[in-house]
PDB file of N, CA and C in Angstrom:
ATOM      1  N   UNK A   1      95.572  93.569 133.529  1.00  0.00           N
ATOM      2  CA  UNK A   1      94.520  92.848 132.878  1.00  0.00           C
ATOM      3  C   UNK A   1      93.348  93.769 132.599  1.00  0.00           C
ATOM      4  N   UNK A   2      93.218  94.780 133.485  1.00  0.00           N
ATOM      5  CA  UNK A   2      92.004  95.896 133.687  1.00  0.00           C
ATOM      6  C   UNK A   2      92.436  96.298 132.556  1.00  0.00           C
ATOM      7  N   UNK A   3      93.111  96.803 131.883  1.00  0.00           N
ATOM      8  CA  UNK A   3      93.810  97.961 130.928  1.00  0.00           C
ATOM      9  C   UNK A   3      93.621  96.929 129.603  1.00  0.00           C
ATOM     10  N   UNK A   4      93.877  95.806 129.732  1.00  0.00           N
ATOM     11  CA  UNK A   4      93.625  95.211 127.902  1.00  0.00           C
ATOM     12  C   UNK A   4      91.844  95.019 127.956  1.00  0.00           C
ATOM     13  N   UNK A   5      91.392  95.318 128.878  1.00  0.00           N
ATOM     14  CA  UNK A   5      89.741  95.476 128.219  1.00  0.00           C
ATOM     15  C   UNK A   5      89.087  96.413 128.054  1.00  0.00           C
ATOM     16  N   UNK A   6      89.422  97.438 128.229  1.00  0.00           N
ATOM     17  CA  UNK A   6      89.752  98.978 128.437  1.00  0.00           C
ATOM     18  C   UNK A   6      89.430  98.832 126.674  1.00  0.00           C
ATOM     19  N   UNK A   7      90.608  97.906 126.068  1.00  0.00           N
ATOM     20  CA  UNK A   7      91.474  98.205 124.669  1.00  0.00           C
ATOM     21  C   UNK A   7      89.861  97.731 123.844  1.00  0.00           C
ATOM     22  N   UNK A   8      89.626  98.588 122.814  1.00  0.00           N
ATOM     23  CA  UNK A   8      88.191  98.018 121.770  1.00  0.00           C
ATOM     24  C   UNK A   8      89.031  97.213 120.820  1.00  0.00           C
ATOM     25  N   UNK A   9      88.198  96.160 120.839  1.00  0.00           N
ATOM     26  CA  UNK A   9      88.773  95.060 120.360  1.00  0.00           C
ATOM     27  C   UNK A   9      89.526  95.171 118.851  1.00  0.00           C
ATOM     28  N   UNK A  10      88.768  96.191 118.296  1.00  0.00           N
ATOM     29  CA  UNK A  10      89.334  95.955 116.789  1.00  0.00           C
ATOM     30  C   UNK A  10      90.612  96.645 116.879  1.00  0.00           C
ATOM     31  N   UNK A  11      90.998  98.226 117.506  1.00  0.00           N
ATOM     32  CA  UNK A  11      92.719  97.928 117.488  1.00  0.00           C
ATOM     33  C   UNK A  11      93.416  96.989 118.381  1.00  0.00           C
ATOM     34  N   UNK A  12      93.105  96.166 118.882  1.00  0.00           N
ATOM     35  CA  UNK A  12      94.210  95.216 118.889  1.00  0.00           C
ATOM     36  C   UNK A  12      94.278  94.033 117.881  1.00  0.00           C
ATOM     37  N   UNK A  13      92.970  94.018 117.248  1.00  0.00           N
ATOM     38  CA  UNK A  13      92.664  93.341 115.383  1.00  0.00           C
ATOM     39  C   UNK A  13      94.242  93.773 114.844  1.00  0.00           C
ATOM     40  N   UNK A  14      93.903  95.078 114.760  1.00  0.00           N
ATOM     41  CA  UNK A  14      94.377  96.006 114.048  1.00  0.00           C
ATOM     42  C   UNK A  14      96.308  96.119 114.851  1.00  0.00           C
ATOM     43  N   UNK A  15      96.318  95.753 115.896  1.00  0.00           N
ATOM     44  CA  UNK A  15      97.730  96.078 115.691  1.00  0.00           C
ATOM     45  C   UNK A  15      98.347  94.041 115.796  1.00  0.00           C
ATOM     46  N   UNK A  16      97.505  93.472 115.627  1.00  0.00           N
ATOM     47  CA  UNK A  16      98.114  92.004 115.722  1.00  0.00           C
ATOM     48  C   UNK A  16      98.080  91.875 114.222  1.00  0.00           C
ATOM     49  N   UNK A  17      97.476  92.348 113.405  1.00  0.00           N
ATOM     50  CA  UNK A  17      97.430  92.249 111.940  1.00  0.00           C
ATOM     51  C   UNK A  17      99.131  93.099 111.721  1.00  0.00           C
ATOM     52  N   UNK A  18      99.216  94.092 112.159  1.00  0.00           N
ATOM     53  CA  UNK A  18     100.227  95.261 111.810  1.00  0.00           C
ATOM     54  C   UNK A  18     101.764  94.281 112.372  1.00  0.00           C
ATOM     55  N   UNK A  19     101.317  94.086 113.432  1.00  0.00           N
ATOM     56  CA  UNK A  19     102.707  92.732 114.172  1.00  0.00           C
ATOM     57  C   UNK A  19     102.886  91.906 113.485  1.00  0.00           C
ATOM     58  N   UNK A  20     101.795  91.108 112.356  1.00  0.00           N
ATOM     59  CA  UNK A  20     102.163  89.656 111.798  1.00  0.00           C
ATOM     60  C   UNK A  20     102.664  90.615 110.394  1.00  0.00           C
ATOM     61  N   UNK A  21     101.735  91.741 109.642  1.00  0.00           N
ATOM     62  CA  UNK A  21     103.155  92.151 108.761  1.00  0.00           C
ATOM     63  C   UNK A  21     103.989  92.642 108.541  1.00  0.00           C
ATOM     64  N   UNK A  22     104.277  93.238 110.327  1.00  0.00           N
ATOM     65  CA  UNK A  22     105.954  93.658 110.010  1.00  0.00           C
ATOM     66  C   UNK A  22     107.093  92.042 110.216  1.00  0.00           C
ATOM     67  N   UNK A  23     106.360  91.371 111.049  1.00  0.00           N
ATOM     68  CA  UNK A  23     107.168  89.996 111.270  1.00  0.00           C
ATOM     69  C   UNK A  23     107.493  88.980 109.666  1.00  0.00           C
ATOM     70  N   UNK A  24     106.731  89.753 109.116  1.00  0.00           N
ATOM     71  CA  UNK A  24     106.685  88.642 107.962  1.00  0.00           C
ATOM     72  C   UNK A  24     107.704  89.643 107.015  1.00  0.00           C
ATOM     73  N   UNK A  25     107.619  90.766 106.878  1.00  0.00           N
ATOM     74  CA  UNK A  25     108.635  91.803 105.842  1.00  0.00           C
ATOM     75  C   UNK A  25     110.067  91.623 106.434  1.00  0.00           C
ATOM     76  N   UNK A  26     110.370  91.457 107.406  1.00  0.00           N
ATOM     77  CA  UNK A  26     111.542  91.486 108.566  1.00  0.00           C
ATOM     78  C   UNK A  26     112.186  89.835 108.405  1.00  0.00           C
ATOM     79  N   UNK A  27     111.118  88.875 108.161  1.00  0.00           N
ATOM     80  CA  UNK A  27     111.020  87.890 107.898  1.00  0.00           C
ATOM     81  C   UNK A  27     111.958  87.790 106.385  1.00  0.00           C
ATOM     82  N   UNK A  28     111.474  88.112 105.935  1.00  0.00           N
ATOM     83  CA  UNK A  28     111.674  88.397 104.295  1.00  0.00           C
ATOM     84  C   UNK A  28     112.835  88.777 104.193  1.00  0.00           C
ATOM     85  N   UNK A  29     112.965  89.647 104.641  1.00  0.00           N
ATOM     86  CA  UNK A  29     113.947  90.705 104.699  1.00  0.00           C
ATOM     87  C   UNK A  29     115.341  90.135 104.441  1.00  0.00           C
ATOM     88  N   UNK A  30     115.115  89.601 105.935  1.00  0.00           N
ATOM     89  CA  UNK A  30     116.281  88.999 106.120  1.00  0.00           C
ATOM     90  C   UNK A  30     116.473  87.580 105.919  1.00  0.00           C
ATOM     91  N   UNK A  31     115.895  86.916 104.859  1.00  0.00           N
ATOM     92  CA  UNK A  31     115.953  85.553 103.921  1.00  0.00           C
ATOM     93  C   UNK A  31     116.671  86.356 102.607  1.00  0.00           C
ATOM     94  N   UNK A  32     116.091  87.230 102.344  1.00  0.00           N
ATOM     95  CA  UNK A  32     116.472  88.299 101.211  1.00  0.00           C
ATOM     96  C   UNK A  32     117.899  88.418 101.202  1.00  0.00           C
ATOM     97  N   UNK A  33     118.412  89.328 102.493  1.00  0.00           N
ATOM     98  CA  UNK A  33     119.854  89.643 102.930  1.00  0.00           C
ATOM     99  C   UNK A  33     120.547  88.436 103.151  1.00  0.00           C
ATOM    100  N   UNK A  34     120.002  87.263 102.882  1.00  0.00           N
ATOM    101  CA  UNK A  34     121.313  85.803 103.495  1.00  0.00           C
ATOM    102  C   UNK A  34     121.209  85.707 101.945  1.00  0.00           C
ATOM    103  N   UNK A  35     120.378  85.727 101.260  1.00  0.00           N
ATOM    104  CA  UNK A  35     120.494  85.301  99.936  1.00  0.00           C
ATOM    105  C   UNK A  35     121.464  85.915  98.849  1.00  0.00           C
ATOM    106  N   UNK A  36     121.561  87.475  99.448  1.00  0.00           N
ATOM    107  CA  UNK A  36     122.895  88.409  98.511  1.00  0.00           C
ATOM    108  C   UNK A  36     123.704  87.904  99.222  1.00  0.00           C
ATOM    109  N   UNK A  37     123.742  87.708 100.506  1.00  0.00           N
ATOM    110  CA  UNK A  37     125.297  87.528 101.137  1.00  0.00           C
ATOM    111  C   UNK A  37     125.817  86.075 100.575  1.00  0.00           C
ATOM    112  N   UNK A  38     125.315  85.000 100.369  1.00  0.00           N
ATOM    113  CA  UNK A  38     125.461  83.599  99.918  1.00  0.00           C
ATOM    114  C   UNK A  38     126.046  84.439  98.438  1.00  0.00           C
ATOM    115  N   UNK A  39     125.467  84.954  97.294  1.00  0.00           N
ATOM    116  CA  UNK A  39     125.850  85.352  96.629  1.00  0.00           C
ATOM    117  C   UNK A  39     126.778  85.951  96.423  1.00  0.00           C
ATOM    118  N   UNK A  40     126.741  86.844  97.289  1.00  0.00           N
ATOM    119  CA  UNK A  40     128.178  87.479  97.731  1.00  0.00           C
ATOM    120  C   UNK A  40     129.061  86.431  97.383  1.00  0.00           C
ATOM    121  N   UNK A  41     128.868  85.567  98.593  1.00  0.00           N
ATOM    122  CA  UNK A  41     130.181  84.942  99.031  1.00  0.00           C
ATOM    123  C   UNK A  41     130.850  84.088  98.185  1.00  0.00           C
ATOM    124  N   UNK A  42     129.254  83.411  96.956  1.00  0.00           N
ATOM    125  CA  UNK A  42     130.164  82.640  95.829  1.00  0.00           C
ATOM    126  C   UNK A  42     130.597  82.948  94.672  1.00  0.00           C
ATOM    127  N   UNK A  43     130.167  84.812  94.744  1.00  0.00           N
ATOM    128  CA  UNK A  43     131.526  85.393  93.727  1.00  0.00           C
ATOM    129  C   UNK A  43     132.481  85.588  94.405  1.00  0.00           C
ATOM    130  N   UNK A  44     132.385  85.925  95.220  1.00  0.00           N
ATOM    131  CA  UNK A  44     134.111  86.660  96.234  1.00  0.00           C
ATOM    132  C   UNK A  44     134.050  85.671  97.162  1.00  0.00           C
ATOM    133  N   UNK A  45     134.410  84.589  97.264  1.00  0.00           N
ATOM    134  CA  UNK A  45     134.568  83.591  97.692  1.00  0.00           C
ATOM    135  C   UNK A  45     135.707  83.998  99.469  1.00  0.00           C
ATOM    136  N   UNK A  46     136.792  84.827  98.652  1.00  0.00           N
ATOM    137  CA  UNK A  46     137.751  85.189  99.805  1.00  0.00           C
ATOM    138  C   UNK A  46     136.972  86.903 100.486  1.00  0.00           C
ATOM    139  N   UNK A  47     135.812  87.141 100.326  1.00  0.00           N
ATOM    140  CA  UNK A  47     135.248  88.332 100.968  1.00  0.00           C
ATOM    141  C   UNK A  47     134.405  87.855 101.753  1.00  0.00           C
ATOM    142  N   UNK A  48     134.193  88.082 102.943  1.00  0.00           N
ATOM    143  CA  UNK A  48     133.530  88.095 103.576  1.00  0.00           C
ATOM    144  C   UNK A  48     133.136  89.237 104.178  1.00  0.00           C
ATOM    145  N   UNK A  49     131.604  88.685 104.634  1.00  0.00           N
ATOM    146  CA  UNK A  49     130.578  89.939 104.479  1.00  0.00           C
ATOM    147  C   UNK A  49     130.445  90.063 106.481  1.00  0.00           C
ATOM    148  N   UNK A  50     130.175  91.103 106.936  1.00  0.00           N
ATOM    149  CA  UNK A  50     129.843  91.348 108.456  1.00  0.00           C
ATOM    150  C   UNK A  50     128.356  90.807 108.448  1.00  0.00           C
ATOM    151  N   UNK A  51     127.899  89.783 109.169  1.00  0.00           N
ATOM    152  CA  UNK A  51     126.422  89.384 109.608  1.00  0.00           C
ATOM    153  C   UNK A  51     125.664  91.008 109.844  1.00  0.00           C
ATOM    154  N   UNK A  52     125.999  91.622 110.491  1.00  0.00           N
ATOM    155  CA  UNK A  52     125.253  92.239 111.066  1.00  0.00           C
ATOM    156  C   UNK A  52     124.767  93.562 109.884  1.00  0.00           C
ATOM    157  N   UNK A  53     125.002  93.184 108.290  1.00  0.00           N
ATOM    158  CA  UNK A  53     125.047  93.854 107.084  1.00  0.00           C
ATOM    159  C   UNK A  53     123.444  92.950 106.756  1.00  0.00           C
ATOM    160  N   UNK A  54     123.012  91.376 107.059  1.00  0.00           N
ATOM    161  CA  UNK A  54     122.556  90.610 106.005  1.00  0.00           C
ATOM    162  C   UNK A  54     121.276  91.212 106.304  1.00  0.00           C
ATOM    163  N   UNK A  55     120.669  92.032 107.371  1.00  0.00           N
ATOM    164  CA  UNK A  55     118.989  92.653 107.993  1.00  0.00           C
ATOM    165  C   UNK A  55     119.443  93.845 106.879  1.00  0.00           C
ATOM    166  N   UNK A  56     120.264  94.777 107.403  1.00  0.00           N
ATOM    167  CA  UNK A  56     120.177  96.034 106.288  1.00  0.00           C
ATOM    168  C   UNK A  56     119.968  95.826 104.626  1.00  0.00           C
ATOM    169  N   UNK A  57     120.555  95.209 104.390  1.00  0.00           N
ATOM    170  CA  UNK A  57     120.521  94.739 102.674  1.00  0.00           C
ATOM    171  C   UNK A  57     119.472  93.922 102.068  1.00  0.00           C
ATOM    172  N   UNK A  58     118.906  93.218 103.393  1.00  0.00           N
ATOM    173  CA  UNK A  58     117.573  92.624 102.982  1.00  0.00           C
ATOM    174  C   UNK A  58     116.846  93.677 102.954  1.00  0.00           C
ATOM    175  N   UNK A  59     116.544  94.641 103.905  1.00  0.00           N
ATOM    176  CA  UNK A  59     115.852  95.723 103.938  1.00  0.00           C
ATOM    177  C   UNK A  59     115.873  96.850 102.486  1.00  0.00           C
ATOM    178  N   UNK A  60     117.197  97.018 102.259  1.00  0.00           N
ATOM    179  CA  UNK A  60     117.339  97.652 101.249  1.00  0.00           C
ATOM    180  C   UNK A  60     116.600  97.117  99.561  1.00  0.00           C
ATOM    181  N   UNK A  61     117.109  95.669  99.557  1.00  0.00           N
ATOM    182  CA  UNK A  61     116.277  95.128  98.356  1.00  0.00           C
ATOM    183  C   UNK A  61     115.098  95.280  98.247  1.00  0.00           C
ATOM    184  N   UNK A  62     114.045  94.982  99.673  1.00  0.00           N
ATOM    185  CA  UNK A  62     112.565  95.056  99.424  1.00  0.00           C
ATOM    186  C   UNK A  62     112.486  96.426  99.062  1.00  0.00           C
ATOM    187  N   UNK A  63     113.027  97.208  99.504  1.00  0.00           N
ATOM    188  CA  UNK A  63     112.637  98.723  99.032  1.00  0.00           C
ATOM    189  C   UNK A  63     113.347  99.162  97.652  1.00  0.00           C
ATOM    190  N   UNK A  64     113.956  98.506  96.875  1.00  0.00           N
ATOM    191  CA  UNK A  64     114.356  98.514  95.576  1.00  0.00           C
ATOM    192  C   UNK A  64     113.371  97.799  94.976  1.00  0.00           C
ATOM    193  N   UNK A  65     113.141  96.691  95.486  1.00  0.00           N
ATOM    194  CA  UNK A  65     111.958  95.977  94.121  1.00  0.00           C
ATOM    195  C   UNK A  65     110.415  96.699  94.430  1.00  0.00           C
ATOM    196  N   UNK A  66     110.639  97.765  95.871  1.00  0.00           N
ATOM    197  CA  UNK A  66     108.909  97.942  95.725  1.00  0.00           C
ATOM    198  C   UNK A  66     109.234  99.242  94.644  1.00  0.00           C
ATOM    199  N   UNK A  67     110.514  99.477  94.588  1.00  0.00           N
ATOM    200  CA  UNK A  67     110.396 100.884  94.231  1.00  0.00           C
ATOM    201  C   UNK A  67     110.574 100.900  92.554  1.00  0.00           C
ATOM    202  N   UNK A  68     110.473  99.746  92.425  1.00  0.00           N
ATOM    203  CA  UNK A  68     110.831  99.200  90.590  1.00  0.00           C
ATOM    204  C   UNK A  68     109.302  99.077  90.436  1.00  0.00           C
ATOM    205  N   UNK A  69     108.712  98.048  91.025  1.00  0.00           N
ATOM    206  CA  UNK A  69     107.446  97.597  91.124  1.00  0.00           C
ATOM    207  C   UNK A  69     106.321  99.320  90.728  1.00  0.00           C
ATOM    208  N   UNK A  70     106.597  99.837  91.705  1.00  0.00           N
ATOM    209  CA  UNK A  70     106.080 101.464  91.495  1.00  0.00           C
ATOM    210  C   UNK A  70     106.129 102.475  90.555  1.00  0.00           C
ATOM    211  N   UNK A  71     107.869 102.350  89.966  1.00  0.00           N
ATOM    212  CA  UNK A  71     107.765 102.949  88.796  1.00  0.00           C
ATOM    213  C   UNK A  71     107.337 102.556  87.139  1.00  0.00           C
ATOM    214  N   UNK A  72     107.343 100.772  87.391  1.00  0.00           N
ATOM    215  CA  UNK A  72     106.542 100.470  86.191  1.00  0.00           C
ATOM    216  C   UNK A  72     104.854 100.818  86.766  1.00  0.00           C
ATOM    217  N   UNK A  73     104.667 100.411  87.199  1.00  0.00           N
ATOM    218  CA  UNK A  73     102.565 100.518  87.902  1.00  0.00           C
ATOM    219  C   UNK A  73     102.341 102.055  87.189  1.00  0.00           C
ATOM    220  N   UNK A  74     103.461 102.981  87.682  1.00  0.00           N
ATOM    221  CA  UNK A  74     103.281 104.675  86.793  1.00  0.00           C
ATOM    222  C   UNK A  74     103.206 104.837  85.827  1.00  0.00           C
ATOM    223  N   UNK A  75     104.183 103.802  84.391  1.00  0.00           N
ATOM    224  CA  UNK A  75     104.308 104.120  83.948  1.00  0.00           C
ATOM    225  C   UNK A  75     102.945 103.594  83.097  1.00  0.00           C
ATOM    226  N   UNK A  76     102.523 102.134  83.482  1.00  0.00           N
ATOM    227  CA  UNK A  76     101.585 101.791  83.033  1.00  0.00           C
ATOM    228  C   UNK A  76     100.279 102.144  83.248  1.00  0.00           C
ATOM    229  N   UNK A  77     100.286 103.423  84.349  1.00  0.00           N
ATOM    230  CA  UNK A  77      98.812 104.251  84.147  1.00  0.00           C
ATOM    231  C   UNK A  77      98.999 105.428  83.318  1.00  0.00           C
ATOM    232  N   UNK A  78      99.713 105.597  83.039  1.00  0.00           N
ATOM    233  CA  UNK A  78     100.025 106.727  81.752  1.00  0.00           C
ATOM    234  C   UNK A  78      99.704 105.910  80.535  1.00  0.00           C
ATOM    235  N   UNK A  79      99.865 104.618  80.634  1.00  0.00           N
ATOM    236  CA  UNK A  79      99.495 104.068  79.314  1.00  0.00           C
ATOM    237  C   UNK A  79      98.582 104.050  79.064  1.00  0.00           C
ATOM    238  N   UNK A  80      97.565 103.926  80.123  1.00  0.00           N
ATOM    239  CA  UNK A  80      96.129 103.680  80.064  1.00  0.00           C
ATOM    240  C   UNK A  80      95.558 105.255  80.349  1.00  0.00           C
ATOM    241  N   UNK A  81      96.050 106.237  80.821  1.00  0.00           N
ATOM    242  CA  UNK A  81      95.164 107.322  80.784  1.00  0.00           C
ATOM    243  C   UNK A  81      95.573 107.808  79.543  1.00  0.00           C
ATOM    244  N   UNK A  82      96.448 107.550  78.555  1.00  0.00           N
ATOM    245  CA  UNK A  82      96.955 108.130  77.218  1.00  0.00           C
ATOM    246  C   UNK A  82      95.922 107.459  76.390  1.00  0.00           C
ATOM    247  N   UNK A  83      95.960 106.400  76.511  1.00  0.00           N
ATOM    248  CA  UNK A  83      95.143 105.384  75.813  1.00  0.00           C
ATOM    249  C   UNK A  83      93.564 105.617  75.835  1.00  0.00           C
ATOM    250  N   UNK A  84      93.066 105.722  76.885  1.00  0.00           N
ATOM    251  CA  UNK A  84      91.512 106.478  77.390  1.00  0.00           C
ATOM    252  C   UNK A  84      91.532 107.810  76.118  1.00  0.00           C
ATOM    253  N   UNK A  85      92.319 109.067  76.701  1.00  0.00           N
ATOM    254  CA  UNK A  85      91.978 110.100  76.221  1.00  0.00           C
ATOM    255  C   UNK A  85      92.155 109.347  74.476  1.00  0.00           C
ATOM    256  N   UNK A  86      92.607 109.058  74.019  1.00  0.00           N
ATOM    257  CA  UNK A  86      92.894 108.500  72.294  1.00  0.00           C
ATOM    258  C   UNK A  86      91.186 108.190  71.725  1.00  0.00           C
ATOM    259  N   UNK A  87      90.746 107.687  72.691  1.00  0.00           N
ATOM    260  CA  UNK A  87      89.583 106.333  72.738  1.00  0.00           C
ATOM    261  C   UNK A  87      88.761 107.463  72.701  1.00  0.00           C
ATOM    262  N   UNK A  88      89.147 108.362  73.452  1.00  0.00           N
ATOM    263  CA  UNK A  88      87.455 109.592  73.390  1.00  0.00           C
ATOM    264  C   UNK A  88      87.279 110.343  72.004  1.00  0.00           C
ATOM    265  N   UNK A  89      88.864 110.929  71.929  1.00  0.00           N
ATOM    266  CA  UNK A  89      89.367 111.790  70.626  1.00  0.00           C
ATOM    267  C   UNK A  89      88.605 110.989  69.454  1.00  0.00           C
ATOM    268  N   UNK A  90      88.696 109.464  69.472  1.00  0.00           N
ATOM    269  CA  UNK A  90      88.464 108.696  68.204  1.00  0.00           C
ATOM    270  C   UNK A  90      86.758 108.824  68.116  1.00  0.00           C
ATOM    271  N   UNK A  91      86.195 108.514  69.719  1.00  0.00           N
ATOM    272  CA  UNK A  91      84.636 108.574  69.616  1.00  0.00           C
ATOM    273  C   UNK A  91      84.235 110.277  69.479  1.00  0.00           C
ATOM    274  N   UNK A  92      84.543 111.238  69.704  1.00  0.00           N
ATOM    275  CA  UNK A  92      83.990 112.261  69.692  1.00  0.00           C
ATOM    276  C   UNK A  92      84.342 112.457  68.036  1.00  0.00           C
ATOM    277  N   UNK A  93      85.307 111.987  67.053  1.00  0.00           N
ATOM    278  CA  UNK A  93      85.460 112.427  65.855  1.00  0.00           C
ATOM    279  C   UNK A  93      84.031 111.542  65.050  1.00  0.00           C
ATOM    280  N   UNK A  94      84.032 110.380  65.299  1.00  0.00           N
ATOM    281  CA  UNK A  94      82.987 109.677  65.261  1.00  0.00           C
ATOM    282  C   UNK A  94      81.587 110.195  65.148  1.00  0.00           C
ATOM    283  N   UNK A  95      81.030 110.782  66.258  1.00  0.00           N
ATOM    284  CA  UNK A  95      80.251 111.291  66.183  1.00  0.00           C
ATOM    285  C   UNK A  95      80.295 112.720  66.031  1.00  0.00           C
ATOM    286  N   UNK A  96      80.965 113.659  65.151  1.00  0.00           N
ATOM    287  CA  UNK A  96      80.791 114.556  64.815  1.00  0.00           C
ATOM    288  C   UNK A  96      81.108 114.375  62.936  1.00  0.00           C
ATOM    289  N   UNK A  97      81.484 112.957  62.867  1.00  0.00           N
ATOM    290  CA  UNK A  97      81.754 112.857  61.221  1.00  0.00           C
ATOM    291  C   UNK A  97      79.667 112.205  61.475  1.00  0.00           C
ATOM    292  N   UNK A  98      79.564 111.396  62.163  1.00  0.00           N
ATOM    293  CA  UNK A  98      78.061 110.537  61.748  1.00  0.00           C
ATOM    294  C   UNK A  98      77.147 111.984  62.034  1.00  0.00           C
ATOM    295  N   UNK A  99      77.335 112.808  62.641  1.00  0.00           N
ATOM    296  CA  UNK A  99      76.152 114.234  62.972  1.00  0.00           C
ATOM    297  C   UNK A  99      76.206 114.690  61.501  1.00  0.00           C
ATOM    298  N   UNK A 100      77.275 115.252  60.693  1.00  0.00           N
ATOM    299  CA  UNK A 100      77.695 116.171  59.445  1.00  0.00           C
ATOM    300  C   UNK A 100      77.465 115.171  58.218  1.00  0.00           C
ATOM    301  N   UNK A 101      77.666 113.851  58.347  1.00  0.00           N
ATOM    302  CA  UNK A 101      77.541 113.182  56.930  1.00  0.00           C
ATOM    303  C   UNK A 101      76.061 112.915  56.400  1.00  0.00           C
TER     304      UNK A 101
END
């Protein structure tokens, strides 16, 4: 009991925050992994899948859709830093046609 007051309060903020979102991704996870395996099972009806597959594959999806999620977010700051530099090119021509005319 001596030793948890010892602890400053905000990391244990900080690791009960970190506990509720790994419980909730793990959570996920594996709602995720029953959901391919159900799928699974009502295309291949005669396949059956090992339980102890439905945590890994949930795991695997979240890290496929973060990793989809990531490569559009990239691609769409290239759109916008392409788009910026265009926007300057157009104002700096701007004011070097309104300086000369």
């Amino acid at each position: 009991m001596a030793q948890a007051e010892t602890v400053p309060k905000s990391t244990s903020e900080w690791g009960e925050i970190a506990d509720g979102a790994l419980s909730f991704i793990y959570s996920l996870a594996h709602l995720i992994g029953q959901g391919i395996v159900q799928l699974v099972h009502t295309i291949l009806p005669s396949m059956s899948v090992p339980t102890d597959l439905v945590d890994p594959i949930g795991l695997l999806a979240i890290l496929t859709i973060f990793l989809a999620i990531a490569s559009i977010a990239k691609r769409l700051v290239w759109i916008v830093v392409i788009a910026g530099w265009v926007l300057i090119v157009i104002r700096l021509a701007l004011v070097i046609v309104q300086h000369y005319a």
